[in-house]
Protein backbone atom coordinates (compact mmCIF):
# COMPACT_ATOMS: atom_id res chain seq x y z
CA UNK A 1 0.00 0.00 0.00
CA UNK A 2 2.85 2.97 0.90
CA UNK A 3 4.42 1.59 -2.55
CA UNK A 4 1.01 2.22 -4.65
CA UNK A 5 0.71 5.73 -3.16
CA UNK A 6 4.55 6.55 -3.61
CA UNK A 7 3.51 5.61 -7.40
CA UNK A 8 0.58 7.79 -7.44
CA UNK A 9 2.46 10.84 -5.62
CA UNK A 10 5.23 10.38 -7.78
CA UNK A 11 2.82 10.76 -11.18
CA UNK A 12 1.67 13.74 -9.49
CA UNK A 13 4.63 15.49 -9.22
CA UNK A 14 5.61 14.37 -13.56
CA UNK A 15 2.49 16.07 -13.90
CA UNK A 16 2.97 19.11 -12.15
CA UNK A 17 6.11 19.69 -13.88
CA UNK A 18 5.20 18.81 -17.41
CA UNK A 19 2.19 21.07 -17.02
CA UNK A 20 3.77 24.20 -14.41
CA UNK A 21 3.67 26.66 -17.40
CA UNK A 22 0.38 26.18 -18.09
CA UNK A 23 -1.61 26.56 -14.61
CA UNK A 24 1.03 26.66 -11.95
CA UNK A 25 -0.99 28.29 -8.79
CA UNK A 26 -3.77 25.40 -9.35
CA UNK A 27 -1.63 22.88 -10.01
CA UNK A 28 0.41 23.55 -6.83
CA UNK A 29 -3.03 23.31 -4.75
CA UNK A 30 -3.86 20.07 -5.97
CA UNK A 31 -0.39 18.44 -5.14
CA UNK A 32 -0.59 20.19 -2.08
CA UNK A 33 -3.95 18.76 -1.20
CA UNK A 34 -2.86 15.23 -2.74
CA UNK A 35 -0.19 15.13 -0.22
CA UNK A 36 -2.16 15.84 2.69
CA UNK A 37 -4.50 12.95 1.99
CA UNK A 38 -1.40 10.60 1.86
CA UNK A 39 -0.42 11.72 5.44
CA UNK A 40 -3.91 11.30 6.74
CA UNK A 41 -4.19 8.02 4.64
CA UNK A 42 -0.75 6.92 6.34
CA UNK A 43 0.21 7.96 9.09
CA UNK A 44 1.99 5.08 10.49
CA UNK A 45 4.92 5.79 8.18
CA UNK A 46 5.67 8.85 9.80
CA UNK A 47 6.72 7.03 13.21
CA UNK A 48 9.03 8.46 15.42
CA UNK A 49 12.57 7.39 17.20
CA UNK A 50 13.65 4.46 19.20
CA UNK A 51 15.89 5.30 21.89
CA UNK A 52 16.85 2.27 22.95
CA UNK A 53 17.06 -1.30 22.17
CA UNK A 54 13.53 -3.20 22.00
CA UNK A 55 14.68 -5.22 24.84
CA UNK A 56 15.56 -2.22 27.20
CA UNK A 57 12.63 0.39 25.92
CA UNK A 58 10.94 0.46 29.26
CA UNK A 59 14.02 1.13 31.14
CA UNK A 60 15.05 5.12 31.77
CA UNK A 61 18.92 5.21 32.05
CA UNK A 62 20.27 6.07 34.92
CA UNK A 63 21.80 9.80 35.70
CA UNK A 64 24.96 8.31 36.51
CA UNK A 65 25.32 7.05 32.63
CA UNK A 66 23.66 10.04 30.66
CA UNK A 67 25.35 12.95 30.00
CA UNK A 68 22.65 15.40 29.44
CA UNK A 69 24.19 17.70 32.08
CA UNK A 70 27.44 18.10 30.45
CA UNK A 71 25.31 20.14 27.71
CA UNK A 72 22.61 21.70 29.98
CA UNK A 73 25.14 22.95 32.06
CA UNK A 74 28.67 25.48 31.71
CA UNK A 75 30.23 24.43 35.45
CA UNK A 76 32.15 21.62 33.72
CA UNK A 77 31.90 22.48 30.21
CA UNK A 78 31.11 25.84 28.78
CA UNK A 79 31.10 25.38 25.62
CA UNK A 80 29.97 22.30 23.05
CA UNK A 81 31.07 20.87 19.79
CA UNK A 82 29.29 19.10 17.69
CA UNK A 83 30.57 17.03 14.38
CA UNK A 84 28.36 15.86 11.74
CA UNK A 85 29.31 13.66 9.46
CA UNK A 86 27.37 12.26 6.44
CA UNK A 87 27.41 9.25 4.01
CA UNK A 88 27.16 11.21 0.70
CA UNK A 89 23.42 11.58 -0.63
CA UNK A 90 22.17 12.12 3.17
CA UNK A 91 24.04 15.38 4.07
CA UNK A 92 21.79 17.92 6.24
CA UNK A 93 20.79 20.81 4.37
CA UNK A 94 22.52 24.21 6.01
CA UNK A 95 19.32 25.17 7.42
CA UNK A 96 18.29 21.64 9.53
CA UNK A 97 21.72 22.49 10.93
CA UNK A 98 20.74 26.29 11.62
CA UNK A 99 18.08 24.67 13.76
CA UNK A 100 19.75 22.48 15.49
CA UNK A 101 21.96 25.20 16.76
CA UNK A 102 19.40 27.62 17.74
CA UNK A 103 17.76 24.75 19.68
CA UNK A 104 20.93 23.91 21.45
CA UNK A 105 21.42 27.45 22.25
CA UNK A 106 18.22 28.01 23.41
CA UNK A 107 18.36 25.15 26.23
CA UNK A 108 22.26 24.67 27.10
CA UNK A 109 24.13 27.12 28.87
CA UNK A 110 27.39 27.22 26.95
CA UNK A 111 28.90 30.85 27.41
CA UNK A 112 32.05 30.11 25.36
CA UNK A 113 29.51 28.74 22.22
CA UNK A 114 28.27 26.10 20.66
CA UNK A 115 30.26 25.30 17.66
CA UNK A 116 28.41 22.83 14.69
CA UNK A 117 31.01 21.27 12.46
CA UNK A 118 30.64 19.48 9.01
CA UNK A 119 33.48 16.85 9.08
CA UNK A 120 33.55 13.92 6.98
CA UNK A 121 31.38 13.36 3.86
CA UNK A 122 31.67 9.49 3.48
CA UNK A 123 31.58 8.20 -0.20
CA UNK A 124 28.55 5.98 -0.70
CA UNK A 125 31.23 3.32 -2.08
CA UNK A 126 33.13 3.44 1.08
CA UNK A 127 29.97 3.22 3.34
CA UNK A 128 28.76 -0.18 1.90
CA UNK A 129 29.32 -3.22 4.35
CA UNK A 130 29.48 -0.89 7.84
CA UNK A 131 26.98 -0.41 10.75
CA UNK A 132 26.37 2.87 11.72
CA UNK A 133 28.68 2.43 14.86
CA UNK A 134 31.12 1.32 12.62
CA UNK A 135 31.00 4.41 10.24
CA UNK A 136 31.76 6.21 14.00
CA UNK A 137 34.78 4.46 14.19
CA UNK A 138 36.39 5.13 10.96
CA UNK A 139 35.46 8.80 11.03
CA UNK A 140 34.62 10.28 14.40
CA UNK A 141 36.99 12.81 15.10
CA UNK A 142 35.84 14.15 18.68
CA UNK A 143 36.67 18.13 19.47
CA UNK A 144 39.75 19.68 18.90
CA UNK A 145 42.27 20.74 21.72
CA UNK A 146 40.99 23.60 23.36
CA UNK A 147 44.12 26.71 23.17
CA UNK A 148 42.44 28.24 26.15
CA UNK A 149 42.42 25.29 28.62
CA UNK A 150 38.23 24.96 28.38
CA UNK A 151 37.58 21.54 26.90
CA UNK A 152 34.37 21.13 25.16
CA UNK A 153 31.08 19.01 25.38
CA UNK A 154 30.83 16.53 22.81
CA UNK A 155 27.96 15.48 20.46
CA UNK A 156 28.14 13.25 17.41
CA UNK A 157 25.16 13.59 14.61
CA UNK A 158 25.88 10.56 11.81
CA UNK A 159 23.80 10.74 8.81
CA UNK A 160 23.93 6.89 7.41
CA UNK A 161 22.19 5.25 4.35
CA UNK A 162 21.46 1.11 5.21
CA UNK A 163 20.06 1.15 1.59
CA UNK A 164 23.71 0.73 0.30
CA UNK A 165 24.31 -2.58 2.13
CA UNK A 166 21.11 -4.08 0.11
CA UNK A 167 22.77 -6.96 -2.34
CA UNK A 168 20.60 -6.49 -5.51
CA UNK A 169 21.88 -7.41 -8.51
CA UNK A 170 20.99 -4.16 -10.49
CA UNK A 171 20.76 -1.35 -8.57
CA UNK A 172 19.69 2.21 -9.49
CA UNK A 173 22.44 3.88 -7.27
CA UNK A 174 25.97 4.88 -8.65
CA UNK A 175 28.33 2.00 -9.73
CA UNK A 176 29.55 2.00 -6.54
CA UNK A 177 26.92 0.42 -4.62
CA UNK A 178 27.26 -2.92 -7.18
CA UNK A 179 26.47 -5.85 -5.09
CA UNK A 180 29.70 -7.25 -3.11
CA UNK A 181 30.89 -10.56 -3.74
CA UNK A 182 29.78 -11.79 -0.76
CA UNK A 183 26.44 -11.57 0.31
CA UNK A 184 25.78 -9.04 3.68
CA UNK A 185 23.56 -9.41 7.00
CA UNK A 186 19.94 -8.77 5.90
CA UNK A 187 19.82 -7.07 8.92
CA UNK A 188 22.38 -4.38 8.04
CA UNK A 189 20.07 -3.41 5.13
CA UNK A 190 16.86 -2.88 7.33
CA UNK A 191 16.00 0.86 7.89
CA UNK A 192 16.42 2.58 11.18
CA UNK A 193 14.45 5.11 13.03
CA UNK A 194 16.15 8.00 14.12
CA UNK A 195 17.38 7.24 17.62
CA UNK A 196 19.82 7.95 20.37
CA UNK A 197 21.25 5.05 22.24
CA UNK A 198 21.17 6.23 26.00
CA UNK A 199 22.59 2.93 27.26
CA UNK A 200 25.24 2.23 24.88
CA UNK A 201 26.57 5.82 23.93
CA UNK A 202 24.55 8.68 24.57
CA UNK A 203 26.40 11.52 22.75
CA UNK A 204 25.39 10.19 19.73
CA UNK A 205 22.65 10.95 17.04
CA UNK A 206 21.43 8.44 14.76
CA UNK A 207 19.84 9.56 11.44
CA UNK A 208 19.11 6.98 8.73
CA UNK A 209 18.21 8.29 5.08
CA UNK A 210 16.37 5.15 3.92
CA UNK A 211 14.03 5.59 6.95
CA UNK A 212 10.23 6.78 5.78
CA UNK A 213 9.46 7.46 1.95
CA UNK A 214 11.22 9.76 0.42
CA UNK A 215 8.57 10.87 -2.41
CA UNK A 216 5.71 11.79 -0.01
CA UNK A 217 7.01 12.64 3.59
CA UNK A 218 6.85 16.28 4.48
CA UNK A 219 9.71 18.11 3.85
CA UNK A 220 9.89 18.97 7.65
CA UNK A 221 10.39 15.33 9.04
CA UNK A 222 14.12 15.67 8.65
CA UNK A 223 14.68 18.47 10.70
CA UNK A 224 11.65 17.49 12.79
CA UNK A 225 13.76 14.45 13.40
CA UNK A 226 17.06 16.15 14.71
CA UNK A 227 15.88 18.20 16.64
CA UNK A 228 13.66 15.40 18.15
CA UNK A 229 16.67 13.35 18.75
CA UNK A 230 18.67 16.42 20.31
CA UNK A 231 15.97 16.91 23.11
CA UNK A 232 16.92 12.99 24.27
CA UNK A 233 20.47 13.75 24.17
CA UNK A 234 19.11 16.95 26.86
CA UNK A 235 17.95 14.07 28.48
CA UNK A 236 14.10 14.34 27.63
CA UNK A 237 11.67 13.01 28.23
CA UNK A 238 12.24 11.36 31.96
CA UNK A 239 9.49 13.16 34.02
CA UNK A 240 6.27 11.39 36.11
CA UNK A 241 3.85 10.42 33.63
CA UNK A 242 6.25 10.06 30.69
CA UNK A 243 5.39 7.64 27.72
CA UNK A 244 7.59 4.61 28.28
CA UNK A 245 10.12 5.09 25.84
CA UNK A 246 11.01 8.47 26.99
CA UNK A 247 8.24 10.66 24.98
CA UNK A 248 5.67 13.40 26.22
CA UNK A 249 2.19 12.56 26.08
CA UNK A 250 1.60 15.96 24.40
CA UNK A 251 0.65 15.07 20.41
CA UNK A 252 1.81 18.90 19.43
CA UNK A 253 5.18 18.71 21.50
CA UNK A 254 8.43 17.76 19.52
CA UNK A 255 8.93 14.92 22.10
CA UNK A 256 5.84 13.17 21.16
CA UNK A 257 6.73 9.69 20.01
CA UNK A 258 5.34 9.66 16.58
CA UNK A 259 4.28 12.70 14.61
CA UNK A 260 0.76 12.69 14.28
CA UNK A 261 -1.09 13.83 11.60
CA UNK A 262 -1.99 17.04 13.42
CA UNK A 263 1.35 18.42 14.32
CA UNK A 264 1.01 18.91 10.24
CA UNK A 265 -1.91 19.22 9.83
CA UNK A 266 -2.73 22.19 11.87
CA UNK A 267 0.06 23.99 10.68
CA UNK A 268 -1.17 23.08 7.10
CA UNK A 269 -4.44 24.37 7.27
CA UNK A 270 -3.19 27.84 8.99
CA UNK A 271 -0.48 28.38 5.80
CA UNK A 272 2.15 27.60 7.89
CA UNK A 273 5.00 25.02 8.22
CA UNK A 274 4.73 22.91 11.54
CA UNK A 275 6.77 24.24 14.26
CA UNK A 276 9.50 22.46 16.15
CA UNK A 277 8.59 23.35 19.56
CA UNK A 278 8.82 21.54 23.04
CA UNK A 279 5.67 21.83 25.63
CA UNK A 280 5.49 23.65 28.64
CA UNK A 281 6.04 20.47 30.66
CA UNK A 282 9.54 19.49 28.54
CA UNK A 283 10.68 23.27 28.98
CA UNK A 284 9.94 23.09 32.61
CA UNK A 285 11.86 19.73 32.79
CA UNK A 286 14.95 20.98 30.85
CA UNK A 287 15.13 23.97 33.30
CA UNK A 288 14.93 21.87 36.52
CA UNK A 289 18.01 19.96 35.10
CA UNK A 290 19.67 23.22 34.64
CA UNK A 291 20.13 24.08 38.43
CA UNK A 292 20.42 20.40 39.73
CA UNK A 293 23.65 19.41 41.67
CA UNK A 294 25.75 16.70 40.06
CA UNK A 295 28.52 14.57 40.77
CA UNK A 296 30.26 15.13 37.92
CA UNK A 297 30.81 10.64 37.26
CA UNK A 298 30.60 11.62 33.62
CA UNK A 299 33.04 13.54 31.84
CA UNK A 300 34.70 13.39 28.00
CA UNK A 301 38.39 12.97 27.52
CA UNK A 302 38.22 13.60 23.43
CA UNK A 303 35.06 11.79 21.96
CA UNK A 304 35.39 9.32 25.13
CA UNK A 305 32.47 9.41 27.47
CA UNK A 306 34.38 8.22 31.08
CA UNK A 307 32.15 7.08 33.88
CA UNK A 308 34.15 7.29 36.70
CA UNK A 309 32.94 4.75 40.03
CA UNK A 310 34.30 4.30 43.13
CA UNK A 311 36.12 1.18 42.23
CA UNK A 312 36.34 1.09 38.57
CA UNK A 313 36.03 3.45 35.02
CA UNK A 314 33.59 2.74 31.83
CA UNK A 315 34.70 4.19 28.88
CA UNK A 316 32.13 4.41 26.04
CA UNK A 317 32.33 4.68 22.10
CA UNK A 318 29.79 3.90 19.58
CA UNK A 319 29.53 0.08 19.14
CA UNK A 320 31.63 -0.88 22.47
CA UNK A 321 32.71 -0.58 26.45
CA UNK A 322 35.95 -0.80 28.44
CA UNK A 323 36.29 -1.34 31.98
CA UNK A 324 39.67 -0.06 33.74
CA UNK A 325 40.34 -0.28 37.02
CA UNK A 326 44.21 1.32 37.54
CA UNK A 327 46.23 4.27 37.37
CA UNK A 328 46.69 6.52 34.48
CA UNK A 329 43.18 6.86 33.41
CA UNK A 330 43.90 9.14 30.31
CA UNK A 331 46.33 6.58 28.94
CA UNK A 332 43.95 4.16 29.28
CA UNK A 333 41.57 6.34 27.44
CA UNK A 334 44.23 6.40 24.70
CA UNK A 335 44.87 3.23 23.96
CA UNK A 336 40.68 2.46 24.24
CA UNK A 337 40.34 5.67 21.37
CA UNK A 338 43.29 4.00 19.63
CA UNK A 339 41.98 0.52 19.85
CA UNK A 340 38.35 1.92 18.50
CA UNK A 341 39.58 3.39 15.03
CA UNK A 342 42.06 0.20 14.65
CA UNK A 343 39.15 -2.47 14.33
CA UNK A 344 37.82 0.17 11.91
CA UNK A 345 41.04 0.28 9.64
CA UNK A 346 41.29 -3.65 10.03
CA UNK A 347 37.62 -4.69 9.34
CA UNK A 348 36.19 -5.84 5.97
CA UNK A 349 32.64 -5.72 6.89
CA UNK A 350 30.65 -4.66 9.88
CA UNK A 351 32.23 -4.28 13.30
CA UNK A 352 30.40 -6.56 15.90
CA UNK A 353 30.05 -4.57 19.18
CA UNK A 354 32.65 -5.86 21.42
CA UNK A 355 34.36 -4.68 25.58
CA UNK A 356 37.30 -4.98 26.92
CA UNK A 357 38.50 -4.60 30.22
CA UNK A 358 41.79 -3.80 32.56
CA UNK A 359 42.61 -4.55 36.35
CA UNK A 360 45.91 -3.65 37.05
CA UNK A 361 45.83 -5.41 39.89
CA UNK A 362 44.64 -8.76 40.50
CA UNK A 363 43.65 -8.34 44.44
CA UNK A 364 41.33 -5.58 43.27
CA UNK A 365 39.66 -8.12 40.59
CA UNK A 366 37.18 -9.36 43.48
CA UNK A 367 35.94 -5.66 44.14
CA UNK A 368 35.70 -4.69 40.96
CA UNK A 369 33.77 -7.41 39.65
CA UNK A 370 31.26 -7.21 42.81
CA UNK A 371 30.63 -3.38 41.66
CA UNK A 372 30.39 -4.05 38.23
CA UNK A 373 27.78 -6.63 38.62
CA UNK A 374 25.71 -3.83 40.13
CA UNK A 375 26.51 -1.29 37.61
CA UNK A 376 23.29 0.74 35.93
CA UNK A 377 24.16 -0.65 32.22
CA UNK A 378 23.67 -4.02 31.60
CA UNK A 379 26.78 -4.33 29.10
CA UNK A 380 29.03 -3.50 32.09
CA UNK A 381 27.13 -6.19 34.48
CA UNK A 382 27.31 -8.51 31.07
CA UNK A 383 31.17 -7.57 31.17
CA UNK A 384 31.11 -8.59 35.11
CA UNK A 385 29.92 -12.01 34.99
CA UNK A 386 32.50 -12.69 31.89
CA UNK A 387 35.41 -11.43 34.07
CA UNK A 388 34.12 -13.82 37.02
CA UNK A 389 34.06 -16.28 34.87
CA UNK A 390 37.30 -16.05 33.39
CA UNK A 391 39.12 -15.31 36.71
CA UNK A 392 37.20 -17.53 38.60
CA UNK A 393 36.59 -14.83 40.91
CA UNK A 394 34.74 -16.12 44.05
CA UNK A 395 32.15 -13.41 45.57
CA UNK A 396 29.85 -13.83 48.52
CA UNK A 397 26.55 -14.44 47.88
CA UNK A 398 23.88 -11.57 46.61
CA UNK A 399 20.18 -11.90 47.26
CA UNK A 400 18.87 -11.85 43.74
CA UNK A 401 15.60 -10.20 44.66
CA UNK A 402 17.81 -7.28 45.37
CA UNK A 403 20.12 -7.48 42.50
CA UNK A 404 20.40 -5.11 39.66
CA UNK A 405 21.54 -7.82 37.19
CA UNK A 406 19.67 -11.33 36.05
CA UNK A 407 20.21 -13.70 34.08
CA UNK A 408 17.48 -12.96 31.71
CA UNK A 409 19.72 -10.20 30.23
CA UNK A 410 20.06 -10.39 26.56
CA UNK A 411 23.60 -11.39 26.08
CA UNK A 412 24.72 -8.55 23.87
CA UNK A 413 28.32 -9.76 22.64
């Protein structure tokens, strides 16, 4: 059914353009009107974000393992950098990126600036047989060194295309999406929403071309989209009454979890393009999170999102973990950022999420692992149990009514 009226939208438009000379104005009101009845028609197409993974969508990360303070607040950062990189065919236009900056501005307090930077344009060619994560690791940069001592907040925006990993044999893409000579995952051809992975690495945006029609959907959903995903990097939506996978119940809000037909509607019938605005209730939440306290656990050394416990360190990437417990953090940090763009340079297909972890000390192994199997992210408390295993580490025994790990945790290596 989208595929018939795709067809049908598409004639439209032929016919609009072999005919504009003739009756433009009244031909521009009909495809006008013809498109609005293919949003009300179908409005399951126009679906939202994930955040997390299906397994894990009714869980709310803990503060210890979002960042969303770092960019609300200038105490430990004051200013924030964010790089965008793009497969080619899926950059941002300048103006979605206009917007994303006036909505950052608008909610983080960054007195030195917020600085938007278009990095890498990836050739289609060398985007074919890599996740998204793994298009992080070949061409994530992180911020630059700071010349006045101020380190900067990090944010990553990736525009991806999974339609290049489909192996067709004819293809109407460039010669360099010809199939590869050995088939790929089906699963690394499926379309993604738009998400942000709060449990994996949060300073990340997620925005996949081949997700929603491209002949019919409003020319807003893009933009609608980033700016959608930037409020969960804020850390919306987490307040009382909160639709489970981190959305506001308000259908006009930008946090809503799918755009219904009125937040274009509306607009549409008032001559005017829908607005990208948050509700009272996600301004009022935003502005709590402003003044609250924090512990600072979370910091970035580079793109590196450190979680620092009592007992151990995660570092986070896209796509994997490390756990260090040990001196010399920053080196450790070093060899993990080192480690991360090596599997990229050495793969020949898609990177398979993987951890790692370093105890300097083998007396501390029995504390670490006990904290670690408490940790808030399940990859870390996955990590735990693997280093128990290994080490045969022998721990006393937890109730597991009042454990934060089970066993019926999708394995995720």
């Amino acid at each position: 059914m989208p595929r018939l009226y795709g067809q049908c939208l598409f004639i439209v438009d032929v016919l609009v353009m072999a005919t504009r000379k003739t009756c433009p104005s009244l031909l521009d009101f009909c495809k006008s009107k013809w498109r609005a009845i293919a949003m009300l028609i179908l409005p399951s197409m126009l679906a939202g974000c994930t955040t997390m993974p299906p397994a894990e969508k009714s869980a709310w990360p803990n503060e210890a393992i979002s960042p969303h303070v770092l960019y609300l607040q200038s105490k430990h950062y004051p200013a924030l950098y964010v790089e965008v990189d793009a497969v080619e065919g899926t950059e941002p236009t300048d103006e979605s990126l206009k917007k994303l900056g006036d909505f950052l501005r608008q909610y983080c307090d960054k007195p030195d600036g917020i600085t938007i930077k278009r990095s890498s344009v990836i050739p289609r060619k060398a985007a074919r047989g890599y996740s998204a994560d793994s298009l992080a690791a070949g061409y994530m940069e992180g911020p630059p060194t700071q010349t006045n001592g101020a380190a900067a907040a990090f944010l990553y925006v990736l525009y991806y295309d999974n339609r290049v990993n489909k192996n067709v044999v004819r293809s109407p893409r460039e010669a360099g999406q010809r199939p590869l000579k050995h088939p790929l995952p089906s699963d690394m051809s499926r379309r993604e929403n738009p998400h942000v992975n709060f449990l994996q690495y949060p300073a990340m945006i997620y925005i996949d071309a081949s997700y929603g029609p491209d002949v019919w959907e409003p020319k807003e959903f893009p933009e609608l989209c980033l700016l959608h995903e930037a409020g969960h990097t804020l850390g919306l939506v987490s307040r009382e009454g909160r639709v489970k996978t981190a959305h506001c119940t308000n259908s006009v809000c930008l946090m809503q979890p799918t755009f219904k037909m009125r937040y274009y509607v509306i607009p549409w019938l008032k001559s005017k393009r829908p607005k990208a605005a948050l509700c009272a209730g996600c301004e009022g939440e935003l502005k709590q999170r402003r003044s609250v306290t924090t512990t600072n656990q979370v910091r970035f050394v580079g793109p590196v999102l450190v979680r620092t416990m009592p007992s151990y360190s995660v570092f986070s990437l896209p796509g994997c973990h490390a756990l260090c417990a040990g001196d010399s953090i920053d080196e450790h940090v070093e060899a993990f950022l080192k480690e991360f763009k090596e599997r990229f340079a050495n793969s020949n297909g898609k990177m398979e999420r993987w951890f790692r972890y370093d105890v300097q000390f083998d007396e501390a192994l029995p504390t670490v692992v006990q904290a670690a199997l408490e940790d808030p992210s399940p990859d870390i408390r996955y990590l735990a149990r693997h280093m128990q295993k290994a080490h045969n580490v022998k721990l006393p025994e937890r109730d597991p009514a009042n454990s934060v790990a089970s066993e019926s945790e999708h394995k995720t290596d």
